[in-house]
C-alpha atoms as a PDB file:
ATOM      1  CA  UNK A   1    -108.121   5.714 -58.312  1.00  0.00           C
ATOM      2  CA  UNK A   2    -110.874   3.068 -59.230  1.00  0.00           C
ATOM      3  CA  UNK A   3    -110.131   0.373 -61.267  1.00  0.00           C
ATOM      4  CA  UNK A   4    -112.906  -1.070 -63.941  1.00  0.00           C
ATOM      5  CA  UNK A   5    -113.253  -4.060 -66.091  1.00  0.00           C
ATOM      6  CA  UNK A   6    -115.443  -2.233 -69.247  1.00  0.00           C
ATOM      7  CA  UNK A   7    -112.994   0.377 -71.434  1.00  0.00           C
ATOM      8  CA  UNK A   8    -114.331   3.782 -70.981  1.00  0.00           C
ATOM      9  CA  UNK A   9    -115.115   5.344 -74.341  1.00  0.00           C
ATOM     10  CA  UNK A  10    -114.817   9.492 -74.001  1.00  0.00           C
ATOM     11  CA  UNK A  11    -115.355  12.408 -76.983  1.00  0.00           C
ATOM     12  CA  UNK A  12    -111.308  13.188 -76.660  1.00  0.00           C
ATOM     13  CA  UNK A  13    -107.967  13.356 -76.094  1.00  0.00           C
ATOM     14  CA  UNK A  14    -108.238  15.871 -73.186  1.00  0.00           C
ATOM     15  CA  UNK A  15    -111.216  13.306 -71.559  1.00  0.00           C
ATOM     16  CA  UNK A  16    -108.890  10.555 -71.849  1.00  0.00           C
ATOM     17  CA  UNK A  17    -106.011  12.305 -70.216  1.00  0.00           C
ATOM     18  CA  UNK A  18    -108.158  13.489 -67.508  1.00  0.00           C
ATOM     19  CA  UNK A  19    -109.810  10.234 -66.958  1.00  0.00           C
ATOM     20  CA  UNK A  20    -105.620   8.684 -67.235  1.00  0.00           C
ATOM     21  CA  UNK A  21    -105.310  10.301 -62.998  1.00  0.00           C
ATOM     22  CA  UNK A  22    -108.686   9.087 -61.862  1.00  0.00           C
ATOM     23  CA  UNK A  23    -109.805   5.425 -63.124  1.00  0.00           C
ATOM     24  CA  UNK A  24    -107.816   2.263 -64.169  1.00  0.00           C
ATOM     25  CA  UNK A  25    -108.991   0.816 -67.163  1.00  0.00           C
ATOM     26  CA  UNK A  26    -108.005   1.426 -71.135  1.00  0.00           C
ATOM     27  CA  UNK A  27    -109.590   4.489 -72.226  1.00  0.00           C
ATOM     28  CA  UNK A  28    -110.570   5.272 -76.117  1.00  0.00           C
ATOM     29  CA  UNK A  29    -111.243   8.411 -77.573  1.00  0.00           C
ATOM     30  CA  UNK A  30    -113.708   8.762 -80.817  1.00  0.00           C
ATOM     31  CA  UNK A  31    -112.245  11.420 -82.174  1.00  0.00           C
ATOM     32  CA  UNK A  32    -115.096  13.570 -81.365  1.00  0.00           C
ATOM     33  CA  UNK A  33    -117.322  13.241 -84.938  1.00  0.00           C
ATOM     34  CA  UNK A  34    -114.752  11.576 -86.454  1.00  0.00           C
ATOM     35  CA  UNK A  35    -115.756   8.404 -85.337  1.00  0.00           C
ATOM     36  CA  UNK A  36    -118.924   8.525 -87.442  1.00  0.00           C
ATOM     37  CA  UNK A  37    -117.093   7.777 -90.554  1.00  0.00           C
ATOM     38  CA  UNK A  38    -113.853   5.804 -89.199  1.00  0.00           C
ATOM     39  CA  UNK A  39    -114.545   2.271 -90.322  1.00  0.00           C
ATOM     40  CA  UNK A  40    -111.695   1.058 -88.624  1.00  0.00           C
ATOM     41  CA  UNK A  41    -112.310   2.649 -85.592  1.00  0.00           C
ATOM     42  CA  UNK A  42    -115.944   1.373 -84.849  1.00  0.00           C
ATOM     43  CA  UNK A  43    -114.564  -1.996 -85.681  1.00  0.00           C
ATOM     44  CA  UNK A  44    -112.056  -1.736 -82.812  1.00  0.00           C
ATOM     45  CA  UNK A  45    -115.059  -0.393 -80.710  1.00  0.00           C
ATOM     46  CA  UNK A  46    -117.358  -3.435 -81.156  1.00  0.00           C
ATOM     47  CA  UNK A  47    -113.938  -5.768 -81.000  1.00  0.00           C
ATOM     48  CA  UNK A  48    -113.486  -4.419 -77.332  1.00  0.00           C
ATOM     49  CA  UNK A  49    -116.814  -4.074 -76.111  1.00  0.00           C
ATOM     50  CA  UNK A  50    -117.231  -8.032 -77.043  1.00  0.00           C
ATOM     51  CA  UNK A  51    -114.444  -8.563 -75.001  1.00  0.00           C
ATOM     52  CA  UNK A  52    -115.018  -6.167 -71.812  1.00  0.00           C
ATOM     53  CA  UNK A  53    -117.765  -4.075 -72.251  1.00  0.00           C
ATOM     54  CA  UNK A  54    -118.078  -0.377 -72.854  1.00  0.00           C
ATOM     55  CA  UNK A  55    -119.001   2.834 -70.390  1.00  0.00           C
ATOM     56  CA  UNK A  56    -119.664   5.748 -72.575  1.00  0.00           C
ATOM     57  CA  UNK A  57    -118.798   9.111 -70.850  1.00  0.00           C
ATOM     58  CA  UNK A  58    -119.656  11.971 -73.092  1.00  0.00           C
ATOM     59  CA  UNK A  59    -119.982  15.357 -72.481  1.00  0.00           C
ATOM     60  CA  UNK A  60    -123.634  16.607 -71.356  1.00  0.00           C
ATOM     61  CA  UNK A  61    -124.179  18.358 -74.156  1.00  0.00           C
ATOM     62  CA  UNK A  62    -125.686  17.722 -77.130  1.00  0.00           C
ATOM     63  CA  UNK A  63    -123.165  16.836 -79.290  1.00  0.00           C
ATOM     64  CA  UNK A  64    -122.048  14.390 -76.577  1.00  0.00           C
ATOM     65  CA  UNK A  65    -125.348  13.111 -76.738  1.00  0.00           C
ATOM     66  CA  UNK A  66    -125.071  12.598 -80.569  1.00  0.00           C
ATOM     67  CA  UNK A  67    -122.429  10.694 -80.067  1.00  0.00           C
ATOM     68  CA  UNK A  68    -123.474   8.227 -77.508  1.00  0.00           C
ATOM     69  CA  UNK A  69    -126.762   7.795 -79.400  1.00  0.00           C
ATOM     70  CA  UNK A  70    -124.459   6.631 -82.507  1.00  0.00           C
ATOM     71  CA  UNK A  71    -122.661   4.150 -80.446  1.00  0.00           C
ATOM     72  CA  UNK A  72    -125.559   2.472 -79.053  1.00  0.00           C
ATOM     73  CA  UNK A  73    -126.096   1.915 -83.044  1.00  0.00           C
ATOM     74  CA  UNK A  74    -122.962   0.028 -83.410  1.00  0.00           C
ATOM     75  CA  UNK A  75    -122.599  -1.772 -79.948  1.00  0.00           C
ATOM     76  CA  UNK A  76    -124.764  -4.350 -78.760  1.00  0.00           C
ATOM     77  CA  UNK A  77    -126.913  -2.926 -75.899  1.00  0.00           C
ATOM     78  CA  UNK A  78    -125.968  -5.560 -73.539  1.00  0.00           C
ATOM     79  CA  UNK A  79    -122.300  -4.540 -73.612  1.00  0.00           C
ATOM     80  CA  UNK A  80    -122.719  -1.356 -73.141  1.00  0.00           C
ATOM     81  CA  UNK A  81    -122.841   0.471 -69.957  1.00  0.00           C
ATOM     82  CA  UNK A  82    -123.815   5.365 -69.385  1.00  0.00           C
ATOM     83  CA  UNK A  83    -121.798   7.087 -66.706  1.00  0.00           C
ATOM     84  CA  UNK A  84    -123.197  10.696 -67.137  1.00  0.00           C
ATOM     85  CA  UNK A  85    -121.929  14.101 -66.078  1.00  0.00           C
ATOM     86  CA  UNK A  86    -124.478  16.718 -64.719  1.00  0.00           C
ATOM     87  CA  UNK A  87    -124.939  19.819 -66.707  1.00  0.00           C
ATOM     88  CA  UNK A  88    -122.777  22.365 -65.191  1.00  0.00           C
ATOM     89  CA  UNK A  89    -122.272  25.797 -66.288  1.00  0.00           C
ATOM     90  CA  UNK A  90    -118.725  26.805 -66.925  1.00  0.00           C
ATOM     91  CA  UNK A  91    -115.360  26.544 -69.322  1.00  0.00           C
ATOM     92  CA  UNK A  92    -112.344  24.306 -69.160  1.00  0.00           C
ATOM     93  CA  UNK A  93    -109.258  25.827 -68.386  1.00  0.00           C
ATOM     94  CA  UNK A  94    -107.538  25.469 -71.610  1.00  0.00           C
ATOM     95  CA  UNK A  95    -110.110  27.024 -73.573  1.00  0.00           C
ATOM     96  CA  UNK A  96    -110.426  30.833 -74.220  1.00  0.00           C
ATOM     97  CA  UNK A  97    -114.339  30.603 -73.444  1.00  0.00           C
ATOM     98  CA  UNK A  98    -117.050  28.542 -72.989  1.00  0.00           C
ATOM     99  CA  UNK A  99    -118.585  25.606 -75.134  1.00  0.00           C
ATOM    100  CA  UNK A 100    -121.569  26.375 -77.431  1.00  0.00           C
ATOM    101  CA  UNK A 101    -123.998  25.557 -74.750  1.00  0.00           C
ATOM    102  CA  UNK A 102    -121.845  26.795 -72.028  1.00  0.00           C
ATOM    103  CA  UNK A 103    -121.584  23.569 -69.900  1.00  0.00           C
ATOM    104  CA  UNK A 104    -118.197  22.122 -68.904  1.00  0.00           C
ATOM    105  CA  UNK A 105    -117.658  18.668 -70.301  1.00  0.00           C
ATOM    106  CA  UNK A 106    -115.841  15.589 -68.635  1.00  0.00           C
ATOM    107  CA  UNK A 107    -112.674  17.499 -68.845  1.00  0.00           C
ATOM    108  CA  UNK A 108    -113.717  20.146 -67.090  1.00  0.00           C
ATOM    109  CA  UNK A 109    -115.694  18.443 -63.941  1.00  0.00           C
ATOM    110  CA  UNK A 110    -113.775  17.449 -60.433  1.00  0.00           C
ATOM    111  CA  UNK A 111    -112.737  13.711 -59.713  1.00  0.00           C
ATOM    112  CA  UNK A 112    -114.983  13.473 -57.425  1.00  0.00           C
ATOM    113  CA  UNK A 113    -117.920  14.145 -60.397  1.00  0.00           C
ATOM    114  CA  UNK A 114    -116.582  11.615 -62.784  1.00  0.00           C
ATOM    115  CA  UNK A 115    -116.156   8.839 -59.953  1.00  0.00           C
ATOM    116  CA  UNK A 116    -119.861   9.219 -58.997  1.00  0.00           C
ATOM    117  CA  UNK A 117    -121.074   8.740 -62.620  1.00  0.00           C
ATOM    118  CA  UNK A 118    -119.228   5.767 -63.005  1.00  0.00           C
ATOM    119  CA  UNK A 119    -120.355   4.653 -59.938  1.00  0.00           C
ATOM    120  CA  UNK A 120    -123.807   5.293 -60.679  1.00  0.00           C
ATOM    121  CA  UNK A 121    -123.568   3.597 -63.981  1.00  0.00           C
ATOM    122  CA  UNK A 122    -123.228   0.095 -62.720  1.00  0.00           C
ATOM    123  CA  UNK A 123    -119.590  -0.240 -64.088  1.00  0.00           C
ATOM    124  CA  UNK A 124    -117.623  -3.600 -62.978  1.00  0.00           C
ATOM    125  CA  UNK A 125    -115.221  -2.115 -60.244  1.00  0.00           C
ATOM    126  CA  UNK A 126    -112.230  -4.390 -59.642  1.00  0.00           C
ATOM    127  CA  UNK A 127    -110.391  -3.025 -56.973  1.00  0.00           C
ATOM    128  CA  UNK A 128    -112.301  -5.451 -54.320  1.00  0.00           C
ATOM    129  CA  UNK A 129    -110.564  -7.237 -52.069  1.00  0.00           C
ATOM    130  CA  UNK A 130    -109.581 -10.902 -53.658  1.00  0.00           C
ATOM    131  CA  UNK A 131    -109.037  -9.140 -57.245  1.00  0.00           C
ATOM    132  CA  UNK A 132    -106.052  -9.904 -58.786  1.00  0.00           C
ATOM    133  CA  UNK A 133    -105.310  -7.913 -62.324  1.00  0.00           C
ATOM    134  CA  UNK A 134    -103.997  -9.485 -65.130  1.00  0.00           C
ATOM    135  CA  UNK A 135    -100.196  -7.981 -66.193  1.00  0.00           C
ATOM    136  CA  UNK A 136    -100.493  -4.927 -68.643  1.00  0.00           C
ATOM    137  CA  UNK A 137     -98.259  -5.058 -71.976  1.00  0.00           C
ATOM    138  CA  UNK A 138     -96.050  -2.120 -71.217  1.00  0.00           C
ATOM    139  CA  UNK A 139     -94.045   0.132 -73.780  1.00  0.00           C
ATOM    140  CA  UNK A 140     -90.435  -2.022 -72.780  1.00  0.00           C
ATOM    141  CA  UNK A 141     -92.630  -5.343 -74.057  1.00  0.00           C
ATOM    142  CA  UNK A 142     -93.253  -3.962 -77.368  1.00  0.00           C
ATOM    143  CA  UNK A 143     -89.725  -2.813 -77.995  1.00  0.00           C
ATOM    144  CA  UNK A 144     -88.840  -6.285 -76.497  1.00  0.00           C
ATOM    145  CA  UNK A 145     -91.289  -7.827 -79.270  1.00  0.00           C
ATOM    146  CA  UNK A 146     -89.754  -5.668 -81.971  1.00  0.00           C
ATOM    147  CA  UNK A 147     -93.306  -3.331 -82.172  1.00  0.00           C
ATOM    148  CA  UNK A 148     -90.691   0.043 -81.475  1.00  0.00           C
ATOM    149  CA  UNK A 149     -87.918   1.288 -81.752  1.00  0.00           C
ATOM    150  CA  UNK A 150     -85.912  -1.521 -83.978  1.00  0.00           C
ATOM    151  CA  UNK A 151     -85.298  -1.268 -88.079  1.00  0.00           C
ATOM    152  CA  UNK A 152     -88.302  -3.024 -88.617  1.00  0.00           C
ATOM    153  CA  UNK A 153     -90.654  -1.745 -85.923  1.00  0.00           C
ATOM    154  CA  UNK A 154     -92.827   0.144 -88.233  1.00  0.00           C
ATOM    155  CA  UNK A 155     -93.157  -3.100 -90.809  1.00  0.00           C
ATOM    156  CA  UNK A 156     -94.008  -5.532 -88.005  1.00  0.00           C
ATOM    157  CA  UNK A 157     -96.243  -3.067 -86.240  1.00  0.00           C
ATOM    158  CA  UNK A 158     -98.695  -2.625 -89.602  1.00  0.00           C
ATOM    159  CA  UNK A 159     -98.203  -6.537 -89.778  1.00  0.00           C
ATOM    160  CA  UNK A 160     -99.707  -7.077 -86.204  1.00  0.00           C
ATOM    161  CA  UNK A 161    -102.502  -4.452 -86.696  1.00  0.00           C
ATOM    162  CA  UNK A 162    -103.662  -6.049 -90.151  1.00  0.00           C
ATOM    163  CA  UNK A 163    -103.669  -9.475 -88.184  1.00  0.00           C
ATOM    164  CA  UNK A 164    -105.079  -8.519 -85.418  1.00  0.00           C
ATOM    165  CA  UNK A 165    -107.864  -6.446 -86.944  1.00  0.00           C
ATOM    166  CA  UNK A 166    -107.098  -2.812 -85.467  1.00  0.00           C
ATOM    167  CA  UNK A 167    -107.045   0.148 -86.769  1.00  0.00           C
ATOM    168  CA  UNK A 168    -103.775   0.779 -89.248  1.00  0.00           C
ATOM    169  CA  UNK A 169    -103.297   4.483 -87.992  1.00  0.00           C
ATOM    170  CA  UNK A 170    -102.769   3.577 -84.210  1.00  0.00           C
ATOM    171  CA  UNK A 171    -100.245   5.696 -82.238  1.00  0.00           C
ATOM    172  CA  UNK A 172     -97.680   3.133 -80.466  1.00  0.00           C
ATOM    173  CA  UNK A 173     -99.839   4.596 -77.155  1.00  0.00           C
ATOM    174  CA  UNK A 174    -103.192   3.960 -78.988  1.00  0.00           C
ATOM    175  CA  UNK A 175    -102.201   0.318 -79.798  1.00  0.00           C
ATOM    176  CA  UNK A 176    -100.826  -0.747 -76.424  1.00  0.00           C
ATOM    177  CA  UNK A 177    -104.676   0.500 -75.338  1.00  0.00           C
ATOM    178  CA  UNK A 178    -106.212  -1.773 -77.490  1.00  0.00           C
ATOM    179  CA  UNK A 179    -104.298  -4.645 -77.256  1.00  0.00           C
ATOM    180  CA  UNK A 180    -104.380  -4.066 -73.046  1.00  0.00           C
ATOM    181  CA  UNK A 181    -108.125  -4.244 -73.856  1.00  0.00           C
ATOM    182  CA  UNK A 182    -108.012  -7.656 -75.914  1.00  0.00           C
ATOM    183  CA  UNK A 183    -105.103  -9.670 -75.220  1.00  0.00           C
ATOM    184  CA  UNK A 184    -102.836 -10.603 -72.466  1.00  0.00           C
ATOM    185  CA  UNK A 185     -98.304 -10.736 -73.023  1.00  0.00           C
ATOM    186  CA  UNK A 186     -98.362 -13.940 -73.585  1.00  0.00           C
ATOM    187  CA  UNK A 187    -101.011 -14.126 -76.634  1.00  0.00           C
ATOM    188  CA  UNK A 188     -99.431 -10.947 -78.302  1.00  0.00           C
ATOM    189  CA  UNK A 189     -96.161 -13.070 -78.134  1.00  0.00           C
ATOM    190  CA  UNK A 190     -97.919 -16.209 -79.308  1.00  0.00           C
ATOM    191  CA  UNK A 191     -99.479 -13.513 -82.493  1.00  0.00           C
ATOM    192  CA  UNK A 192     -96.525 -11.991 -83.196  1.00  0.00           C
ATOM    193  CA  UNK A 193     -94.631 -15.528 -83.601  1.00  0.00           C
ATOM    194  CA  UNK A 194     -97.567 -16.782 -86.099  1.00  0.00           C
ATOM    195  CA  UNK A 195     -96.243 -13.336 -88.236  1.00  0.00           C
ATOM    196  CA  UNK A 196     -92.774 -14.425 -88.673  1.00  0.00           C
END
């Protein structure tokens, strides 16, 4: 496992979960087209790229291409960084047969595949000696903070998202990606103190 300071943005839910085993960093899935009309979601997007930069890491074909050309739109060049896959012929487990254009997407490809693209993309890796990473807000901190799993949870959680400028529909996993992207424990405490 690699660890990397830019958020890797991927097409899906299965990319993210792949990419989960292989690379240490918050990973955010469009939505696959979806992102091309979710306000909320761009916003989060350009809200994390100022703050760490993004790799893109669509599939290679070309609706993973559409994609990536729609966030350069909304990103600012200079915080954005391209791992691509090769074009490989095949079909991801999962799926009865192959993709449109018959190539397996990031999903489908080895480890070994994905680490070289992000290698070749000139992605931040932190795991060098002397590196020290900052402490990740966990699931137990939230339910500590009152964010799950209290009376309240859901009321303070759409509080903190409206404050905070995130997306309203985040899943409790969703959120504790974006807010390992753009704040440390102690300034989500700090926040959530300014809400009471």
């Amino acid at each position: 496992m690699i660890s990397v300071k830019e958020a890797i943005v991927v097409e899906g839910r299965y990319d993210r979960i792949k990419l989960k085993a292989i690379v240490d960093t918050p990973i955010i899935d469009t939505g696959g087209f979806r992102v091309f009309k979710d306000k909320e979601k761009q916003n989060l997007l350009r809200k994390i790229s100022g703050e760490r930069g993004l790799l893109i890491l669509t599939d290679s074909d070309s609706a993973g291409f559409v994609i990536r050309n729609f966030l350069k739109g909304i990103v600012p060049e200079k915080e954005l960084k391209h791992a691509y896959i090769p074009q490989l012929k095949g079909k991801e487990k999962r799926k009865a047969q192959a993709s449109k254009e018959g190539f397996l997407g990031v999903e489908g490809v080895s480890e070994r595949v994905i680490l070289k693209a992000i290698e070749n993309s000139g992605a931040t890796v932190l795991n060098v000696q002397g590196h020290t990473k900052r402490k990740e807000i966990e699931k137990g901190d939230l339910y500590e903070l009152g964010l799950t799993g209290r009376e309240n949870s859901a009321v303070l959680r759409k509080k903190l998202l409206e404050k905070l400028e995130l997306p309203s529909y985040l899943t409790t996993n969703a959120m504790l990606a974006a807010l390992n992207c753009l704040y440390s424990l102690e300034e989500l405490k700090e926040t959530i103190k300014e809400l009471d």
